[in-house]
C-alpha atoms as a PDB file:
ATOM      1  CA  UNK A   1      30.739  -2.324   5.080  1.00  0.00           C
ATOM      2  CA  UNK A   2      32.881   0.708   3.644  1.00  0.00           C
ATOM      3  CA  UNK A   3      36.508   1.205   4.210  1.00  0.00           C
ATOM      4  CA  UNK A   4      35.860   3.778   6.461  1.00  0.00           C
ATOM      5  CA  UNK A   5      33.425   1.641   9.007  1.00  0.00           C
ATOM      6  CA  UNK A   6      30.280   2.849   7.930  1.00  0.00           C
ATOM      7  CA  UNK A   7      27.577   0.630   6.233  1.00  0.00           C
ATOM      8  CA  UNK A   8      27.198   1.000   2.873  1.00  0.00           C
ATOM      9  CA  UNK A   9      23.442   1.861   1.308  1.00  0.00           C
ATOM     10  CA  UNK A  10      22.230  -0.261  -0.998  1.00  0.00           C
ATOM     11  CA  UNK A  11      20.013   1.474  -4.036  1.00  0.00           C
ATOM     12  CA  UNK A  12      16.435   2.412  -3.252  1.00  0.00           C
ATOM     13  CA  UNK A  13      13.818   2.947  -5.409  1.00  0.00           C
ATOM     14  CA  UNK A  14      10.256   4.664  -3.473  1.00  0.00           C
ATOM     15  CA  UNK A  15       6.755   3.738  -4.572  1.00  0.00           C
ATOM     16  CA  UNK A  16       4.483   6.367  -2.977  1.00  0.00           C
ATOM     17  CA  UNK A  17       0.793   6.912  -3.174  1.00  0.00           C
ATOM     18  CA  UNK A  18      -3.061   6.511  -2.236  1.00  0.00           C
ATOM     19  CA  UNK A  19      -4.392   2.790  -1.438  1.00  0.00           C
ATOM     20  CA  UNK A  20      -5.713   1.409  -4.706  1.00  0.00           C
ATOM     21  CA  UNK A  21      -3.353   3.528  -7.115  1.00  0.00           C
ATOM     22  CA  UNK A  22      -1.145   0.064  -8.079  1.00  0.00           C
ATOM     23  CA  UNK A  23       1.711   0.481  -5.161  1.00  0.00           C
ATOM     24  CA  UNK A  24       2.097  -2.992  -4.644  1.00  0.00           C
ATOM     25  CA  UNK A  25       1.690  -4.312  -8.198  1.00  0.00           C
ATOM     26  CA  UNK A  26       4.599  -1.874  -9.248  1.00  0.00           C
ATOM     27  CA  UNK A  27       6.756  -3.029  -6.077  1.00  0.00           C
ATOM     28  CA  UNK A  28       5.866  -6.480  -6.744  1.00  0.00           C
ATOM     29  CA  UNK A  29       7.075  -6.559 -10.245  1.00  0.00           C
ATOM     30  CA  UNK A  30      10.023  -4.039 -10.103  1.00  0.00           C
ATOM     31  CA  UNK A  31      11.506  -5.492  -7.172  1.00  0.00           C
ATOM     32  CA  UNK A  32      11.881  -8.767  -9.147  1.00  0.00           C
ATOM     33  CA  UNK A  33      12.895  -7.490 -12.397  1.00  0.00           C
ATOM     34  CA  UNK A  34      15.713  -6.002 -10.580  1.00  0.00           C
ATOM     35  CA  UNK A  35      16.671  -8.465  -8.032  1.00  0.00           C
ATOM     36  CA  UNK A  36      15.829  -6.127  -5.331  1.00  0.00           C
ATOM     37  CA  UNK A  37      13.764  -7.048  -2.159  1.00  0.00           C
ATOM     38  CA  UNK A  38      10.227  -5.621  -1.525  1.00  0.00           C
ATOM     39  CA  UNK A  39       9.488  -3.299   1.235  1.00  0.00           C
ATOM     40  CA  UNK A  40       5.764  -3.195   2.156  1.00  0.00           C
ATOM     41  CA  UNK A  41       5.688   0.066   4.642  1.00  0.00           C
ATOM     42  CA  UNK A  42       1.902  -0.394   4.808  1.00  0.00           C
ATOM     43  CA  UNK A  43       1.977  -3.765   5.748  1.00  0.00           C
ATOM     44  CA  UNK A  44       4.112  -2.502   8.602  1.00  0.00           C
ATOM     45  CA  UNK A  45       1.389  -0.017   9.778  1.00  0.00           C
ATOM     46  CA  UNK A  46      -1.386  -2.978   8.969  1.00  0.00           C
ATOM     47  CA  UNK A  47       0.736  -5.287  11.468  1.00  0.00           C
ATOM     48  CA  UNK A  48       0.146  -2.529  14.068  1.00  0.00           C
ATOM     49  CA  UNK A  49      -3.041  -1.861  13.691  1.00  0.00           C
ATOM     50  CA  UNK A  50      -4.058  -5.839  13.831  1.00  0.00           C
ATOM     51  CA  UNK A  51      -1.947  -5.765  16.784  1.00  0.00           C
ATOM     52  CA  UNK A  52      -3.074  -2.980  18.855  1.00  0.00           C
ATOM     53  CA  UNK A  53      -7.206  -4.023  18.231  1.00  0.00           C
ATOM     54  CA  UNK A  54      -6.069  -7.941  19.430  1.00  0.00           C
ATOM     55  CA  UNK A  55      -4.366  -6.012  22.497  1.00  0.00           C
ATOM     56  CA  UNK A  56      -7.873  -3.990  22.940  1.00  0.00           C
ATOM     57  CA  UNK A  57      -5.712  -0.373  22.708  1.00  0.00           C
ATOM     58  CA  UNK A  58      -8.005   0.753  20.149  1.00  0.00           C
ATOM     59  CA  UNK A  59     -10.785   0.602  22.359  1.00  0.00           C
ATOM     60  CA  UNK A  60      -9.307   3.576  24.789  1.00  0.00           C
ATOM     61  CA  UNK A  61     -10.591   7.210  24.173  1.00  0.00           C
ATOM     62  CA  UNK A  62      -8.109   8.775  23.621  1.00  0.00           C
ATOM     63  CA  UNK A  63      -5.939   6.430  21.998  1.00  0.00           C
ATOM     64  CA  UNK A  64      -2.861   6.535  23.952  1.00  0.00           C
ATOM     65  CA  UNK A  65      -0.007   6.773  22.014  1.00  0.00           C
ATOM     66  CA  UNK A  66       2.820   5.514  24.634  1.00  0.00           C
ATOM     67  CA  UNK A  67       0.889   1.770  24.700  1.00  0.00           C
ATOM     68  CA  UNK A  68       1.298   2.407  20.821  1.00  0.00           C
ATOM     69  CA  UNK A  69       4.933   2.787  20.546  1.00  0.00           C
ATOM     70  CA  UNK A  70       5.415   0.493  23.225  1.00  0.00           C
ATOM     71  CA  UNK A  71       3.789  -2.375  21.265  1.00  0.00           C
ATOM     72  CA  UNK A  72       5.279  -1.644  17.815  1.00  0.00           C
ATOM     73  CA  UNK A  73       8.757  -2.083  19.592  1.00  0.00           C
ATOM     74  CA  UNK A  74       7.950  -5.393  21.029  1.00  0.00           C
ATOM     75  CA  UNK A  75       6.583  -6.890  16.956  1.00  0.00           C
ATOM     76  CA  UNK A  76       9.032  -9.936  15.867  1.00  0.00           C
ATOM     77  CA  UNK A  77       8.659  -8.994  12.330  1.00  0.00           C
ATOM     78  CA  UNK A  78       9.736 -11.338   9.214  1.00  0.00           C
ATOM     79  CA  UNK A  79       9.169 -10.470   5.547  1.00  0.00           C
ATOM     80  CA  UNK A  80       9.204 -13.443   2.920  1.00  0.00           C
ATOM     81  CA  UNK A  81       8.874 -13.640  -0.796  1.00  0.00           C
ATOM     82  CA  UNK A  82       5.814 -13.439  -2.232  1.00  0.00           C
ATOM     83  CA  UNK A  83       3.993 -16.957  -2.774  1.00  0.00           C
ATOM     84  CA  UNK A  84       3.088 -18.156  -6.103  1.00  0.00           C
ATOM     85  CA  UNK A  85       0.349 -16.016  -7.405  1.00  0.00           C
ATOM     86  CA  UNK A  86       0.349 -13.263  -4.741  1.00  0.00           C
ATOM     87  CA  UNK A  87       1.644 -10.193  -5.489  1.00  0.00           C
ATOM     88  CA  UNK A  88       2.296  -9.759  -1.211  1.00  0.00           C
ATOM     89  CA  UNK A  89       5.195 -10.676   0.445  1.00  0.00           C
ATOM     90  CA  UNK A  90       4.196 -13.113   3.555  1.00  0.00           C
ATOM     91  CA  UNK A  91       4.054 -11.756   6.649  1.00  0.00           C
ATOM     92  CA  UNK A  92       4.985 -13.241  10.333  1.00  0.00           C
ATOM     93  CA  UNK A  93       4.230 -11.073  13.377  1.00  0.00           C
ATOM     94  CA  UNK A  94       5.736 -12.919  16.886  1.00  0.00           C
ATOM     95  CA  UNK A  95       5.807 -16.579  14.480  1.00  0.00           C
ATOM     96  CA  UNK A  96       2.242 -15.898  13.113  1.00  0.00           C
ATOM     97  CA  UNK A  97       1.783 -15.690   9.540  1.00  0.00           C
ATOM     98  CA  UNK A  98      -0.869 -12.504   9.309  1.00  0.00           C
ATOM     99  CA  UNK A  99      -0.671 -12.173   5.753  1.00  0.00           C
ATOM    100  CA  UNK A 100      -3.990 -12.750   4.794  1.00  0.00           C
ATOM    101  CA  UNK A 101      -5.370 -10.827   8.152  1.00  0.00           C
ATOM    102  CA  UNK A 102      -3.523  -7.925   7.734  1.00  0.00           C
ATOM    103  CA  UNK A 103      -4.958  -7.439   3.871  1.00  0.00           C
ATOM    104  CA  UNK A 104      -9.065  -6.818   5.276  1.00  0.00           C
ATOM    105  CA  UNK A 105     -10.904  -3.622   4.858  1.00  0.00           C
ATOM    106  CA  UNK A 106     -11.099  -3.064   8.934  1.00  0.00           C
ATOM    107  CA  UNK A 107      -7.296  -3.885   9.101  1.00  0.00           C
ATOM    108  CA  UNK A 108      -6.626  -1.484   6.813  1.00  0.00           C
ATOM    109  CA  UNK A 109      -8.793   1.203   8.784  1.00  0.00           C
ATOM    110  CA  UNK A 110      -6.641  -0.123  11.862  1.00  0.00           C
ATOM    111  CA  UNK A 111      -3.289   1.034   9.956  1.00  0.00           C
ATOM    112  CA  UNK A 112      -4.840   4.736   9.444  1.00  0.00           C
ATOM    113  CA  UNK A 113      -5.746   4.985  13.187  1.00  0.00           C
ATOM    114  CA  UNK A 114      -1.852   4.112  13.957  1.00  0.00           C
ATOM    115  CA  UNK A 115      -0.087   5.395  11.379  1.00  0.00           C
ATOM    116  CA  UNK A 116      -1.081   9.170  13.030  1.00  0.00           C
ATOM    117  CA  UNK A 117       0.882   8.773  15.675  1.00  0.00           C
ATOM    118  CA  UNK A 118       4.681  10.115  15.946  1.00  0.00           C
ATOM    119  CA  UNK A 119       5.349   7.360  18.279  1.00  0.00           C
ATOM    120  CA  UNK A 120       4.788   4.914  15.969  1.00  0.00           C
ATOM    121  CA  UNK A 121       6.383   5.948  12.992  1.00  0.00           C
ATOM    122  CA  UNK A 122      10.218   6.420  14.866  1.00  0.00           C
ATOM    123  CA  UNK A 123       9.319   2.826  16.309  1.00  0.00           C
ATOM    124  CA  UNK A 124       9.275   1.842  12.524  1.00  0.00           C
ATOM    125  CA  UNK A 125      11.739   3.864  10.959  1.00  0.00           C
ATOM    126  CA  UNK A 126      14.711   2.572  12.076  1.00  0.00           C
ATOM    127  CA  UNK A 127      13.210  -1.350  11.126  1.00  0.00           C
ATOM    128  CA  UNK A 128      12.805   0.335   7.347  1.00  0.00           C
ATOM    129  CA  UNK A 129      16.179   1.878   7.229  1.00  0.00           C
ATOM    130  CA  UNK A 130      18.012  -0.710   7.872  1.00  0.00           C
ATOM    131  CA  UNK A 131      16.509  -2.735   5.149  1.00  0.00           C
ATOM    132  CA  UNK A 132      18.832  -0.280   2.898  1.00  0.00           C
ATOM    133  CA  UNK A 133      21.889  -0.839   4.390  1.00  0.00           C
ATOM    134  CA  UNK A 134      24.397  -3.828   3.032  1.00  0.00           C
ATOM    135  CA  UNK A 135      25.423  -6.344   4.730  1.00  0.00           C
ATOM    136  CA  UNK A 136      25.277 -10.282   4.594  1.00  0.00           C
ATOM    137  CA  UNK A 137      22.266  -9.667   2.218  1.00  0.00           C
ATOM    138  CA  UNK A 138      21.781 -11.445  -1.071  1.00  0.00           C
ATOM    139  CA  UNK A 139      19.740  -8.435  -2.805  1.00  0.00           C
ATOM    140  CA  UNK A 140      21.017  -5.548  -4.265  1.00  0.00           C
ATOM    141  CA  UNK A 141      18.675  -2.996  -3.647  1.00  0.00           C
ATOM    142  CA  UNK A 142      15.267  -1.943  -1.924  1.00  0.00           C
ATOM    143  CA  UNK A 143      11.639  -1.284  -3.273  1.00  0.00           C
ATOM    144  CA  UNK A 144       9.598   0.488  -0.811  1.00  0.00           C
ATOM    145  CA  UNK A 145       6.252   0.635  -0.751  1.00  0.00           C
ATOM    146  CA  UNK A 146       4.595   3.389   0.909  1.00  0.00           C
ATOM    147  CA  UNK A 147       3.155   7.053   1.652  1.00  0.00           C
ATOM    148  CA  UNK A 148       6.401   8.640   2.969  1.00  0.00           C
ATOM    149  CA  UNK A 149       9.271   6.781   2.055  1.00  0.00           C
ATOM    150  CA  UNK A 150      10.412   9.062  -0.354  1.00  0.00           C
ATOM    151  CA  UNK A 151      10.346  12.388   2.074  1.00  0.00           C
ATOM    152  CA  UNK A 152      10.920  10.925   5.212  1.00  0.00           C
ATOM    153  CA  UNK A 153      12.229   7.332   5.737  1.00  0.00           C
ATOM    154  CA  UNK A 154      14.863   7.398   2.128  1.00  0.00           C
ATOM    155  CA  UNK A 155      14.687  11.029   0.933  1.00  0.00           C
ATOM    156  CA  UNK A 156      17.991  10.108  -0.957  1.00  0.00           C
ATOM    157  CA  UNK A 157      16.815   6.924  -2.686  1.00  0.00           C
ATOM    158  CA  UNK A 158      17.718   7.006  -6.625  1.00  0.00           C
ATOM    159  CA  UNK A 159      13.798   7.091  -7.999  1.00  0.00           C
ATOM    160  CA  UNK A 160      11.361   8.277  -6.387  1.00  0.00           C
ATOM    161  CA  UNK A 161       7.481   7.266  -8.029  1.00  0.00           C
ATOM    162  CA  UNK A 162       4.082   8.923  -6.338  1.00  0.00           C
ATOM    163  CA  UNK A 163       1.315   6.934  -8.185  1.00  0.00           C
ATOM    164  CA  UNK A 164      -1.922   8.848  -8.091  1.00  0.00           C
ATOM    165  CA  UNK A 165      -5.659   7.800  -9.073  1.00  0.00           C
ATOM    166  CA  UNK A 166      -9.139   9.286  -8.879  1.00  0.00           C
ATOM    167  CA  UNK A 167     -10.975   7.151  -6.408  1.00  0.00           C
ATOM    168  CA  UNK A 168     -13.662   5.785  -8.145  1.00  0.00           C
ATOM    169  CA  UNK A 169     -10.865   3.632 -10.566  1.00  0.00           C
ATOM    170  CA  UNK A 170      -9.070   2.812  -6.861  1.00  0.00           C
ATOM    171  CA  UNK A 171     -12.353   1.825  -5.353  1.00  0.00           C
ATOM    172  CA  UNK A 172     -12.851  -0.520  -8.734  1.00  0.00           C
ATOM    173  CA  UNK A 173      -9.893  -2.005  -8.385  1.00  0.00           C
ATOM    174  CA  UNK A 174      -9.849  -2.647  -4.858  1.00  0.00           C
ATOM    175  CA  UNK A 175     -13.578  -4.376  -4.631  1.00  0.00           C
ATOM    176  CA  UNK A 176     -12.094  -6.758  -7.378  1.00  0.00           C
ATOM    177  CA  UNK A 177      -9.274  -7.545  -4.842  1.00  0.00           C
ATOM    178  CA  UNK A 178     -11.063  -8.342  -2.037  1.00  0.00           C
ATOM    179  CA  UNK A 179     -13.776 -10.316  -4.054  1.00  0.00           C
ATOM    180  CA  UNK A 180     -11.031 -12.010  -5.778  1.00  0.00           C
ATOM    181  CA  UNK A 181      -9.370 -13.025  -1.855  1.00  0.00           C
ATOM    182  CA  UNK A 182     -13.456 -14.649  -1.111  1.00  0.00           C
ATOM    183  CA  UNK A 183     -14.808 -11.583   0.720  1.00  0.00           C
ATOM    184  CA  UNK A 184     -17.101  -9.323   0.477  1.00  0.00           C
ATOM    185  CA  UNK A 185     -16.965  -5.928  -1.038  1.00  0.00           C
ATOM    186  CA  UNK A 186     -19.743  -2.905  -1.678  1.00  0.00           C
ATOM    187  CA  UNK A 187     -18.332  -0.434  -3.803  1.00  0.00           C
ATOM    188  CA  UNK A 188     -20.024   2.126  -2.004  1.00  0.00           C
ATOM    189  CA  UNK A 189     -18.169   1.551   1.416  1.00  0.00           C
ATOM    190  CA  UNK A 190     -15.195   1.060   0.145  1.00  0.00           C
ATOM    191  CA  UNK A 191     -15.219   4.664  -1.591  1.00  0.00           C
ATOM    192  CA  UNK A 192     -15.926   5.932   1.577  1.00  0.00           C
ATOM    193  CA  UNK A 193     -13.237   4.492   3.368  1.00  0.00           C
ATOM    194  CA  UNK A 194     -11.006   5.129   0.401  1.00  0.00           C
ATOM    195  CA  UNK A 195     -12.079   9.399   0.571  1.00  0.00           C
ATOM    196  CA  UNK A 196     -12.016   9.059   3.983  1.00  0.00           C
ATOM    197  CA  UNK A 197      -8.513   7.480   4.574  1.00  0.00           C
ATOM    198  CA  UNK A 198      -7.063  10.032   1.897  1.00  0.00           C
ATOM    199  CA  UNK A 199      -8.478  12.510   3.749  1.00  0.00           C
ATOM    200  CA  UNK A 200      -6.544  11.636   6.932  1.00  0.00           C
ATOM    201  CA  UNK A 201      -3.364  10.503   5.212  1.00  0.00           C
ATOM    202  CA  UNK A 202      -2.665  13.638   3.346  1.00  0.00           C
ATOM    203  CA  UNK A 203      -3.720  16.254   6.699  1.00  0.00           C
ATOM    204  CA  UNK A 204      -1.794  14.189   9.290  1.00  0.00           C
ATOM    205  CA  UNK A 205       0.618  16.209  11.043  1.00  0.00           C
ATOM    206  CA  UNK A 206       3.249  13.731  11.086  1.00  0.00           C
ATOM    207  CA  UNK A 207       4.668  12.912   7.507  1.00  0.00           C
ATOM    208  CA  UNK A 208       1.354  13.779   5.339  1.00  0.00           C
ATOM    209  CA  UNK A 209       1.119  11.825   2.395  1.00  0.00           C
ATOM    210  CA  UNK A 210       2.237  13.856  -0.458  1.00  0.00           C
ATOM    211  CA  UNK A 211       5.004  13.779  -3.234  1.00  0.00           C
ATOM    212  CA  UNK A 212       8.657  14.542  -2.453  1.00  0.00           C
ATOM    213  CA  UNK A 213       9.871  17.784  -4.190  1.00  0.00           C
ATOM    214  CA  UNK A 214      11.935  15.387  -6.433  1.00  0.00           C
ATOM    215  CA  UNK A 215       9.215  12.775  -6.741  1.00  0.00           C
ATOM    216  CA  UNK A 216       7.750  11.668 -10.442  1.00  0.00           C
ATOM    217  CA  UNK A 217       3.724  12.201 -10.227  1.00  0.00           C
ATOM    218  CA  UNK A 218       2.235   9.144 -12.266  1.00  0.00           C
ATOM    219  CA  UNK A 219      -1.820   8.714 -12.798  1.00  0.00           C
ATOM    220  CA  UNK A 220      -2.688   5.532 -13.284  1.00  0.00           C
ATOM    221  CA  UNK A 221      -6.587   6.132 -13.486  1.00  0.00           C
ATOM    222  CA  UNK A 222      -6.514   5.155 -16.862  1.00  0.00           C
ATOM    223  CA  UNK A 223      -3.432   2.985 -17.229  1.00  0.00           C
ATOM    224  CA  UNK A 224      -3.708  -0.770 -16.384  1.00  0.00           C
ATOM    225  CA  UNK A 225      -0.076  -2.715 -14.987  1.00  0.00           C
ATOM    226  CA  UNK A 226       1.679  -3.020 -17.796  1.00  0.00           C
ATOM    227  CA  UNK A 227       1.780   0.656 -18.894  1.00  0.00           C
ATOM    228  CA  UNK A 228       2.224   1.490 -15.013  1.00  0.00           C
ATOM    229  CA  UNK A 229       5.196  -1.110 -15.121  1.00  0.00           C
ATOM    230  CA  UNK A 230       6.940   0.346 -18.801  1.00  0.00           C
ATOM    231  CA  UNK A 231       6.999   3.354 -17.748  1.00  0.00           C
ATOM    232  CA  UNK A 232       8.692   3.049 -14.723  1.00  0.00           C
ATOM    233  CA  UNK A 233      10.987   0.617 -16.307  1.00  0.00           C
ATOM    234  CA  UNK A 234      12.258   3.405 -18.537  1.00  0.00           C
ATOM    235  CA  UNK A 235      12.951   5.819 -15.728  1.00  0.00           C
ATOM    236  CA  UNK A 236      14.963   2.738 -14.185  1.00  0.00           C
ATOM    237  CA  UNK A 237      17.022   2.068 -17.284  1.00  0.00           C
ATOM    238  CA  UNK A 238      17.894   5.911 -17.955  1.00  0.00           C
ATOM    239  CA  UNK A 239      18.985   6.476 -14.007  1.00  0.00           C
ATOM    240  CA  UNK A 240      20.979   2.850 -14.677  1.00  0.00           C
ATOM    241  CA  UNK A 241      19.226   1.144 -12.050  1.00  0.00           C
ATOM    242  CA  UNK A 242      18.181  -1.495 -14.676  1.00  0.00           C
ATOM    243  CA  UNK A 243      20.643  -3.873 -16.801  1.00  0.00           C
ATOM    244  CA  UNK A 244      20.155  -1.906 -20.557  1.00  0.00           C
ATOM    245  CA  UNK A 245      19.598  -5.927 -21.755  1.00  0.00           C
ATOM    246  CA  UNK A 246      17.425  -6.891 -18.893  1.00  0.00           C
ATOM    247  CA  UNK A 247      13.667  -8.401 -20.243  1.00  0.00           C
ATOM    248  CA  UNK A 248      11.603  -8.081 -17.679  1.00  0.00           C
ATOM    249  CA  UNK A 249       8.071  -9.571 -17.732  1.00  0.00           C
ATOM    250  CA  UNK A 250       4.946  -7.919 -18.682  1.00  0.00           C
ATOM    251  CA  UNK A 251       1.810 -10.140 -17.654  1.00  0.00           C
ATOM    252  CA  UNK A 252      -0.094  -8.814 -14.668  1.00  0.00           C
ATOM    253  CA  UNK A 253      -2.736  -6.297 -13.872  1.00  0.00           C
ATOM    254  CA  UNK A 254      -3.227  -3.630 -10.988  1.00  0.00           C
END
């Protein structure tokens, strides 16, 4: 807390971009090179989307938007470290651990259905937000994850990254996920979902997915982690978000 009374904002750095373009590598890796804690915005929107389908609202025609909001209010949501050898924070919804639910192909189509909806997105916005405020917390900054946190939930945070990549390498990497996790994965359908869910994230009416004026445009198409990871790294250093003697590690893929 200031001297004045009002909370104090800890640093932010904002990871935007398409599914499959290395979001969550780059979180993963930045938030602990820096100390910072991870903010997974689409596992937020994932959480909702498993939620609604167990509570049957995706089954009405229209979807109704009210139940929506209504149900994203009620979540009990806890974020954890990430396990050894996951680059994805765990994930409890109501005392559940949904971490490896909320990671499936149909979840993820779940998220897009939700994450349209106005309603929604103010029932998660203040949850983010306050992730960026100090307090009694023992990090000293946020990573978020996203497709809007740099325009609409921190539009002041200190770096601001939109990762880009055609989808065909996205598709790639993704099938190699999911195979990886024990399930199955046709490159074919998972382009499709990949076009199709760009298709809806970017045209939304409500916070389209697209760079803030301010943002840095990477393409990792042709870039694997540890290029992704450097580069970045720089950008941190030369804004002084990153100790100039800091060594952070350089081992993992996208």
């Amino acid at each position: 807390m200031s001297p004045t009374g009002v909370p104090q904002k800890l640093p932010v750095i904002a990871i935007d971009g398409a599914s499959g373009a290395g979001k969550g590598t780059l979180t993963s890796r930045l938030a602990d090179a820096l100390g910072y804690t991870m903010l997974d915005s689409g596992a937020l929107y994932r959480i909702v989307g498993l939620s609604a389908a167990q509570a049957g609202l995706l089954n009405d025609t229209p979807l109704d938007e009210q139940a929506l909001a209504r149900l994203t209010r009620s979540l009990d949501i806890t974020f954890l470290p990430p396990q050894a050898g996951s680059e994805h924070i765990s994930v409890w919804v109501n005392g559940q651990d949904v971490s490896r639910d909320i990671r499936s192909e149909q979840v993820g189509a779940y998220a897009s259905q939700v994450a349209v909806f106005g309603g929604v997105r103010a029932a998660l916005l203040a949850l983010q937000q306050n992730m960026a405020l100090a307090g009694d917390k023992n990090y000293r900054g946020v990573v978020a994850d996203g497709r809007d946190m740099g325009t609409v939930v921190f539009p002041d945070a200190a770096l601001k990254i939109f990762l880009v990549a055609s989808p065909q390498a996205r598709a790639e990497r993704r099938v190699k996920q999911l195979q990886a996790a024990g399930q199955e994965a046709d490159f074919a359908t998972v382009l499709e979902n990949l076009i199709a869910r760009d298709t809806r994230d970017s045209a939304r009416a409500v916070a389209p997915a697209k760079p803030a004026d301010d943002a840095i445009v990477l393409d990792s198409s042709t870039l694997d982690a540890d290029a992704v990871f450097a580069h970045v790294w720089q950008l941190c250093l030369a804004r002084g978000l990153a100790p100039a003697d800091a060594k952070p590690d350089h081992s993992h893929q996208i």
